[in-house]
N, C-alpha and C. Protein backbone atom coordinates (compact mmCIF):
# COMPACT_ATOMS: atom_id res chain seq x y z
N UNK A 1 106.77 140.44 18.00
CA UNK A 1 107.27 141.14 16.85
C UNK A 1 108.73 141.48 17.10
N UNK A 2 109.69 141.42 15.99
CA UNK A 2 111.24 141.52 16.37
C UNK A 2 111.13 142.64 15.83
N UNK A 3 112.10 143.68 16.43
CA UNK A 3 112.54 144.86 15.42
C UNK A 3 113.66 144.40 14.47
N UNK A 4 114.13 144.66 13.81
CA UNK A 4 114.88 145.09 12.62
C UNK A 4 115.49 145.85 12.52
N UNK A 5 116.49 146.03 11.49
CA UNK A 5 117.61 147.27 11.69
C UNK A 5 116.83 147.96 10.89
N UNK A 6 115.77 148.15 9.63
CA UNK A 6 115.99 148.89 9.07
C UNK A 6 114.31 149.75 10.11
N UNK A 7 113.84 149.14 10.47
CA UNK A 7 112.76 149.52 11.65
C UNK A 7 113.02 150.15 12.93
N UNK A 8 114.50 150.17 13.20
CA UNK A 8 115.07 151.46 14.10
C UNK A 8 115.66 152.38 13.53
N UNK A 9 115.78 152.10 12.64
CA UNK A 9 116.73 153.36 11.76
C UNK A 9 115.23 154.52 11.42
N UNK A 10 114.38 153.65 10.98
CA UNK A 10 113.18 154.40 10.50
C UNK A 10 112.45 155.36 11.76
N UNK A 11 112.59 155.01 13.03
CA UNK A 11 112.09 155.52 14.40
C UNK A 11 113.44 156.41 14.74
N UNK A 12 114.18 156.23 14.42
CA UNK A 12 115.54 157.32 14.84
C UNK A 12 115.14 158.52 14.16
N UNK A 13 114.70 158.36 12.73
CA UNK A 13 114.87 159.14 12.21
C UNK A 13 113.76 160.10 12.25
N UNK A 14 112.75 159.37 12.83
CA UNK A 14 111.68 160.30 13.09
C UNK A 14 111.71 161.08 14.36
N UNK A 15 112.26 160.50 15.30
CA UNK A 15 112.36 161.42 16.37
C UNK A 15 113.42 162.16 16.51
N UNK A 16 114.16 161.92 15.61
CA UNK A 16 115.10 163.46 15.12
C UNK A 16 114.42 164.08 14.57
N UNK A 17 114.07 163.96 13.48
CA UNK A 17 112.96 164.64 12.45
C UNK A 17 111.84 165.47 13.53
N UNK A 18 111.18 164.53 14.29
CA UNK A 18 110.41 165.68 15.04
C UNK A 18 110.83 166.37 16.47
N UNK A 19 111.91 166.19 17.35
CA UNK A 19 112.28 166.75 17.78
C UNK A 19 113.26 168.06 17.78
N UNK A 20 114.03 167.04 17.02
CA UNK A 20 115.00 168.34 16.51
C UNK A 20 116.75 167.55 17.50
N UNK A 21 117.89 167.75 16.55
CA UNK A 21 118.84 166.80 17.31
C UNK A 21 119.13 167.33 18.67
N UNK A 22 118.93 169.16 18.73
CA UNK A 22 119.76 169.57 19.73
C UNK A 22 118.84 169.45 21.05
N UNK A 23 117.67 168.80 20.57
CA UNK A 23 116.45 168.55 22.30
C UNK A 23 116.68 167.49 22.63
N UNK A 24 117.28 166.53 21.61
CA UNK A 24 117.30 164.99 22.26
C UNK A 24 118.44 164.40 23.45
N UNK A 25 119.70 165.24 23.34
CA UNK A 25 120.48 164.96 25.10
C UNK A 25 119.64 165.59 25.95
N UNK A 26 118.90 166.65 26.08
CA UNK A 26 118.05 166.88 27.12
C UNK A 26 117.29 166.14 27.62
N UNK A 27 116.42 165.59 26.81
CA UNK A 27 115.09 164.76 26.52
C UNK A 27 115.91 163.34 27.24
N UNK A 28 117.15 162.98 27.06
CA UNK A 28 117.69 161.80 27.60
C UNK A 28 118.10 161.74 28.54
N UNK A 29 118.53 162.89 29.29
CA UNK A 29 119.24 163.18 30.43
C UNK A 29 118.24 163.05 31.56
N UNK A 30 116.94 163.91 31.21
CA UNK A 30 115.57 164.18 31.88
C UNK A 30 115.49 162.61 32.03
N UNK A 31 115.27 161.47 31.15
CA UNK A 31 114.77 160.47 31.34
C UNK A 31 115.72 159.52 32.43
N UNK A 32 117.13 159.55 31.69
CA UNK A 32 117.86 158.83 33.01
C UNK A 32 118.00 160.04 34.62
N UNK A 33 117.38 160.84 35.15
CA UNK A 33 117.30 161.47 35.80
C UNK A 33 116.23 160.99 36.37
N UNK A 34 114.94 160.85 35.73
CA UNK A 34 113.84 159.87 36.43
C UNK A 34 113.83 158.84 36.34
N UNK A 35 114.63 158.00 35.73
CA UNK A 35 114.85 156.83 36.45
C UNK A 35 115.37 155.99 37.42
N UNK A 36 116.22 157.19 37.44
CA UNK A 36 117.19 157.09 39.19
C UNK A 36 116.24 157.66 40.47
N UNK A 37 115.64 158.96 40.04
CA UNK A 37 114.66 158.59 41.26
C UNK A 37 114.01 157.63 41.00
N UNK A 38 113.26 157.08 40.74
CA UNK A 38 112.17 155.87 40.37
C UNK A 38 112.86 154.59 41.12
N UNK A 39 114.10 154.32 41.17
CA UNK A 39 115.00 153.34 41.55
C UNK A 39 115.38 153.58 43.11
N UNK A 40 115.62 154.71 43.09
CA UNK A 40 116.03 155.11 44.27
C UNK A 40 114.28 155.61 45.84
N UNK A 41 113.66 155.51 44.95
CA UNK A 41 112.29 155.41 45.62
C UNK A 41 111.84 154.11 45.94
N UNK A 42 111.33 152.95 44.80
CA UNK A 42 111.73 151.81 44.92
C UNK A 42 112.66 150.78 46.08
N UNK A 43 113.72 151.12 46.38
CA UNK A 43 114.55 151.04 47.67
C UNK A 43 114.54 151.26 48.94
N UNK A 44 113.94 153.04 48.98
CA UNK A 44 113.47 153.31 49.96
C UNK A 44 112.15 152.56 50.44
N UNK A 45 111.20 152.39 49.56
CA UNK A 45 110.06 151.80 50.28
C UNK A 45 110.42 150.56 50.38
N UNK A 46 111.39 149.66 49.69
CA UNK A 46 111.57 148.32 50.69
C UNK A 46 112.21 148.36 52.35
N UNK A 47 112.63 149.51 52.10
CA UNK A 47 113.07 149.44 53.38
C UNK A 47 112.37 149.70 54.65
N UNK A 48 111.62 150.55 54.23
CA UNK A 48 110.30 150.81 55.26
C UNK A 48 109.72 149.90 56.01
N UNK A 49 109.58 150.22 57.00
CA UNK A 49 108.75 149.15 57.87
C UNK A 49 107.28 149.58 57.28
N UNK A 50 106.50 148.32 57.43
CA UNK A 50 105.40 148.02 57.05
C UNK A 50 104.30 148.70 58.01
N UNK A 51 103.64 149.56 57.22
CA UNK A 51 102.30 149.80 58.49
C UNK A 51 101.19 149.21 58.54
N UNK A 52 100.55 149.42 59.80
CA UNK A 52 99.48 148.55 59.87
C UNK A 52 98.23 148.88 58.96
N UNK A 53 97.49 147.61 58.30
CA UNK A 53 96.96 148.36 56.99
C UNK A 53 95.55 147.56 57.65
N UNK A 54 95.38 147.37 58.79
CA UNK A 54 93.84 147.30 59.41
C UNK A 54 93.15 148.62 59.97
N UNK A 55 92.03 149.01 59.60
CA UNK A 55 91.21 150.44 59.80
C UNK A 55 91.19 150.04 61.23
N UNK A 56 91.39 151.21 61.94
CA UNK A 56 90.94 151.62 63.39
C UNK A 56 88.95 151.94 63.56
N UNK A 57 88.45 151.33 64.04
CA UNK A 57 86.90 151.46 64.18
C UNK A 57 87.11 153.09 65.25
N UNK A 58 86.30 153.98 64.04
CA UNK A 58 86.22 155.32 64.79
C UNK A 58 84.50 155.20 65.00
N UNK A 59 84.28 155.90 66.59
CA UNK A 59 83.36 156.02 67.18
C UNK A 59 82.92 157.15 66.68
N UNK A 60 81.42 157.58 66.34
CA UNK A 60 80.98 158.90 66.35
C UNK A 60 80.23 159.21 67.53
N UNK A 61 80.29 160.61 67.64
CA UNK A 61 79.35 160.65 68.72
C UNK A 61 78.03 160.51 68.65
N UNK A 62 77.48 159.89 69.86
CA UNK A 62 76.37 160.19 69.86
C UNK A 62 75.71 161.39 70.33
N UNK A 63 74.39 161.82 69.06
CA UNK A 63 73.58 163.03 69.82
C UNK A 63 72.36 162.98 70.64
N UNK A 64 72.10 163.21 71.59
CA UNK A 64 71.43 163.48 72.56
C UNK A 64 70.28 164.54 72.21
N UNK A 65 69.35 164.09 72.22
CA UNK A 65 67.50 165.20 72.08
C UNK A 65 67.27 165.45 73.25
């Protein structure tokens, strides 16, 4: 499905309409704010060395009668 100009204009106007104009730099700021962590997390775990992802066989004890 392609959008359209007059099919963003119609979604602009609703989320002005229901937000309100003066929440929406917040609301945008918040979002590019988590997307930089998200990116910046992303990075970090490539960098990570890899752990070993084979289970260790744990012994229980045995009980004695």
């Amino acid at each position: 499905m392609r959008w359209g100009f007059w099919e963003i204009i119609l979604i602009v106007f609703l989320v002005v309409l229901l937000f309100g104009s003066a929440k929406i730099p917040g609301m945008l700021r918040n979002l590019a704010e988590g997307v930089k962590v998200f990116k910046k997390e992303m990075e970090t775990k490539k960098e990570a060395p890899k752990h070993d992802t084979k289970k260790k066989a744990v012994k229980k004890p045995v009980k004695k009668k």
